[in-house]
N, C-alpha and C. Protein backbone atom coordinates (compact mmCIF):
# COMPACT_ATOMS: atom_id res chain seq x y z
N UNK A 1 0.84 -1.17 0.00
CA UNK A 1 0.00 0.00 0.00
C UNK A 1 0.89 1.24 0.00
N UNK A 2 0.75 2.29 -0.79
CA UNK A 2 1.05 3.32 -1.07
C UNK A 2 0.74 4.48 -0.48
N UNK A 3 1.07 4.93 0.62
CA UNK A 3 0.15 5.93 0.97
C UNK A 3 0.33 7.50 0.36
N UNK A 4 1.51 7.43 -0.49
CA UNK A 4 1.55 8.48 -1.21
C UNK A 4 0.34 8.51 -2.06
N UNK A 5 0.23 7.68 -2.78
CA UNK A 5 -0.77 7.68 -4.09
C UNK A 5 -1.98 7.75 -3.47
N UNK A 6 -2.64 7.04 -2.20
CA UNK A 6 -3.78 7.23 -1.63
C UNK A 6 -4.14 8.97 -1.29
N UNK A 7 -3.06 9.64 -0.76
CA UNK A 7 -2.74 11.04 -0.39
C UNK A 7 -3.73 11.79 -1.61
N UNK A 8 -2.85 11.53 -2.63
CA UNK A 8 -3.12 12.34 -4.00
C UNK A 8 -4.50 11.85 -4.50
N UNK A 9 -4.83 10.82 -4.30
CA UNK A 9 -5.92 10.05 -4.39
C UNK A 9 -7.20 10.73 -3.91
N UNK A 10 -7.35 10.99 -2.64
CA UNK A 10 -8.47 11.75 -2.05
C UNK A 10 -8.18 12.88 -2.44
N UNK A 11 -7.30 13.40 -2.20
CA UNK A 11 -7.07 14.92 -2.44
C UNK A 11 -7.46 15.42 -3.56
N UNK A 12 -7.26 14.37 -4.83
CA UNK A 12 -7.99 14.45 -6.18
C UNK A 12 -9.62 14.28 -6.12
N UNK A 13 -9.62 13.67 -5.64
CA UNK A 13 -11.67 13.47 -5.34
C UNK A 13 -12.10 14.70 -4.76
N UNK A 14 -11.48 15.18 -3.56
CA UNK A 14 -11.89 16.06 -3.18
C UNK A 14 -12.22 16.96 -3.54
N UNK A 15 -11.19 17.60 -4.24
CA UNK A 15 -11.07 18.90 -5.38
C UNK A 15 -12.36 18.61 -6.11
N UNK A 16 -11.90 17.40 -7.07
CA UNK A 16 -13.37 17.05 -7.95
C UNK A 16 -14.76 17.59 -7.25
N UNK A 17 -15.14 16.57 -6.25
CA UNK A 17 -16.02 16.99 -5.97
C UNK A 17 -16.37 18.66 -5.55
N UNK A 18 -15.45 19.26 -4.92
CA UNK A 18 -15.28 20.67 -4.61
C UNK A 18 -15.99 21.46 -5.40
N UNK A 19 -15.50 20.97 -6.67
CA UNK A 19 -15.55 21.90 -7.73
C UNK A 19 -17.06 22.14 -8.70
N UNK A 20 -17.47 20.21 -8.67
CA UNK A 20 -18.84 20.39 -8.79
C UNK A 20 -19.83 20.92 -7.88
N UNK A 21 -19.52 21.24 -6.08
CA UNK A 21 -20.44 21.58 -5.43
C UNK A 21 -20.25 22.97 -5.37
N UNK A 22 -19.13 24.06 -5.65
CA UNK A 22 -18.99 24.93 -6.22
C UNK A 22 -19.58 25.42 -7.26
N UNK A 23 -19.45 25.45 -8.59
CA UNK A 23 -20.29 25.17 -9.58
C UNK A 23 -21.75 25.52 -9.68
N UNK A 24 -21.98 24.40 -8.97
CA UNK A 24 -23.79 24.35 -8.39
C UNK A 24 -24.29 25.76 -7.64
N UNK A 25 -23.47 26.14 -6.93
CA UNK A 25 -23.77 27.31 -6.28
C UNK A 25 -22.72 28.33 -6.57
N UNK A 26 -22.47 28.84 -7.58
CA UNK A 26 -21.92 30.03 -8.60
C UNK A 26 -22.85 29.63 -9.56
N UNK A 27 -22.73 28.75 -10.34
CA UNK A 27 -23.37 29.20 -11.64
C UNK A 27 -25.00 29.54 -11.71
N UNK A 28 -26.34 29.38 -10.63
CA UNK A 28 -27.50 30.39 -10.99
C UNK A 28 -26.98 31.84 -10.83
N UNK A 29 -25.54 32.43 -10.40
CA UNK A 29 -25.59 33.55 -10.09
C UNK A 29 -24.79 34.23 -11.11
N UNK A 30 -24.90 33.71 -12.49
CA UNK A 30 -24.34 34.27 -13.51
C UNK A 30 -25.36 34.62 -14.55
N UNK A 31 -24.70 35.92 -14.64
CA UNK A 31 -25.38 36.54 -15.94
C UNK A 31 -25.13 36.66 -16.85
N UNK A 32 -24.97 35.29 -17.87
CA UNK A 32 -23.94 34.87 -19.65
C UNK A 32 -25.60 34.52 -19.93
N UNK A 33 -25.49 34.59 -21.17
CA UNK A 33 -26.22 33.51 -22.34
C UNK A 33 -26.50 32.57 -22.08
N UNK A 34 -27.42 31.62 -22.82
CA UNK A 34 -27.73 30.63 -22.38
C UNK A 34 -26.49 29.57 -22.79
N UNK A 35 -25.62 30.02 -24.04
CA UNK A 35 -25.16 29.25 -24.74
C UNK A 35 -23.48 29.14 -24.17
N UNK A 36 -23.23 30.20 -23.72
CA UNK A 36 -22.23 30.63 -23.07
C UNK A 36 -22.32 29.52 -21.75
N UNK A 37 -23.49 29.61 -21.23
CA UNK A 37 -23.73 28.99 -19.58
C UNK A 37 -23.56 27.16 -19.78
N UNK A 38 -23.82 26.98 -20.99
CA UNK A 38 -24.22 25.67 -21.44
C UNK A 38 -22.41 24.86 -21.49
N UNK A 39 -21.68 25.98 -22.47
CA UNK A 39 -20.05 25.53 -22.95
C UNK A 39 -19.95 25.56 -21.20
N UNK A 40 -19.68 26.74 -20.42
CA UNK A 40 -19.22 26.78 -18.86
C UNK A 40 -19.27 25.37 -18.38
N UNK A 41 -20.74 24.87 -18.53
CA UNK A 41 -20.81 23.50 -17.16
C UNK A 41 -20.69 22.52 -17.99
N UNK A 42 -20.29 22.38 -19.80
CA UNK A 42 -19.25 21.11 -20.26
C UNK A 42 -18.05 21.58 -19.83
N UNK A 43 -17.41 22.58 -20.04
CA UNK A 43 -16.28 22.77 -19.32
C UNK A 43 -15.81 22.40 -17.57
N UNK A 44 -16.49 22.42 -17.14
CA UNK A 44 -16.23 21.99 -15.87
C UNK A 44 -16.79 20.69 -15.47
N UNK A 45 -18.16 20.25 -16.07
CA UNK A 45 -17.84 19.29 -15.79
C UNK A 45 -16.89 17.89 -16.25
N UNK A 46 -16.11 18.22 -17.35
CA UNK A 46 -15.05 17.40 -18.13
C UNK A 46 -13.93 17.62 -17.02
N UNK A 47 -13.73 18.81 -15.89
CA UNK A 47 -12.74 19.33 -15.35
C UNK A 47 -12.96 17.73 -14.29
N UNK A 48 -13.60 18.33 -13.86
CA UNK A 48 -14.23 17.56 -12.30
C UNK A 48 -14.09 15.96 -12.83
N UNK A 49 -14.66 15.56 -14.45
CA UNK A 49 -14.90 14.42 -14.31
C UNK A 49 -13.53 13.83 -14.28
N UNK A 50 -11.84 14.25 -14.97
CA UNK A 50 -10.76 14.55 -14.77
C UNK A 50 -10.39 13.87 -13.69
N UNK A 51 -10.76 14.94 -12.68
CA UNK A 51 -10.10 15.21 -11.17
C UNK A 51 -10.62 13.90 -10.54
N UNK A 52 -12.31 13.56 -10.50
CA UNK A 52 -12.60 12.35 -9.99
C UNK A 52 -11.65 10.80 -10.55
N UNK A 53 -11.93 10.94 -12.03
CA UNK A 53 -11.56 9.48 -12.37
C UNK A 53 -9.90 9.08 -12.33
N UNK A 54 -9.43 10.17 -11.89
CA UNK A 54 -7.87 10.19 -11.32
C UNK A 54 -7.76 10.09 -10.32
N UNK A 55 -8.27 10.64 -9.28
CA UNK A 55 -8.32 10.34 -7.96
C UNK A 55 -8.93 8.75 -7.60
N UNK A 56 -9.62 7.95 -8.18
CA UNK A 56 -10.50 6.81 -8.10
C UNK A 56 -9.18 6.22 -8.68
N UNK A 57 -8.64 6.89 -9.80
CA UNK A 57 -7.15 5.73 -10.15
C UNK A 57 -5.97 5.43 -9.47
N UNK A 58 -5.54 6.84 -8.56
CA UNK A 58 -4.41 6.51 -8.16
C UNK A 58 -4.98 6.21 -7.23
N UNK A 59 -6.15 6.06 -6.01
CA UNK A 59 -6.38 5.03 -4.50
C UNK A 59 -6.41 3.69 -5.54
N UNK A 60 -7.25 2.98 -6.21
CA UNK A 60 -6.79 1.86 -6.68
C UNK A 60 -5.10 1.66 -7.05
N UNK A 61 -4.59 2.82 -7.04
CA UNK A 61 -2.70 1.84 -7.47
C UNK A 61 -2.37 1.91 -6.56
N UNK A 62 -2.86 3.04 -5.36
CA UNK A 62 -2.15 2.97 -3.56
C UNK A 62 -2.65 1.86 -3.31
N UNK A 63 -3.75 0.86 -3.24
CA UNK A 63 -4.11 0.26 -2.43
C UNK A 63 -3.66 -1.35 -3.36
N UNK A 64 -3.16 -1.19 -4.31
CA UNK A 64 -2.90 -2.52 -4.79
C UNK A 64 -1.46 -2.34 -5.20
N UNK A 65 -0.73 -1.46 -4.68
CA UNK A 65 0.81 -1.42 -4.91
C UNK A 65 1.71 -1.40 -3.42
């Protein structure tokens, strides 16, 4: 077990998630376009989905290395 990679591991989820519960509460308080608002939350959520499925990768290599 790795506890480096576990480290980076949550710490990556965390963020992820951070960022989508962030998000959620900034973005009704913007005043863009609809189309503008639409690119924003693919943009972030490709960010977040990133941050999660990396963080889910490196606790699986901490915990099996």
């Amino acid at each position: 077990m790795s506890t480096e990679l576990l480290a980076f591991g949550i710490s990556a989820l965390a963020l992820g998630i951070g960022v989508l519960v962030a998000t959620r509460r900034f973005y009704p308080r913007l005043d863009v376009p609809e189309d503008v608002e639409s690119s924003l939350q693919a943009l972030t959520s490709m960010i977040a989905g990133i941050l999660l499925l990396t963080g889910l990768g490196l606790i699986l290599l901490g915990l099996f290395t």
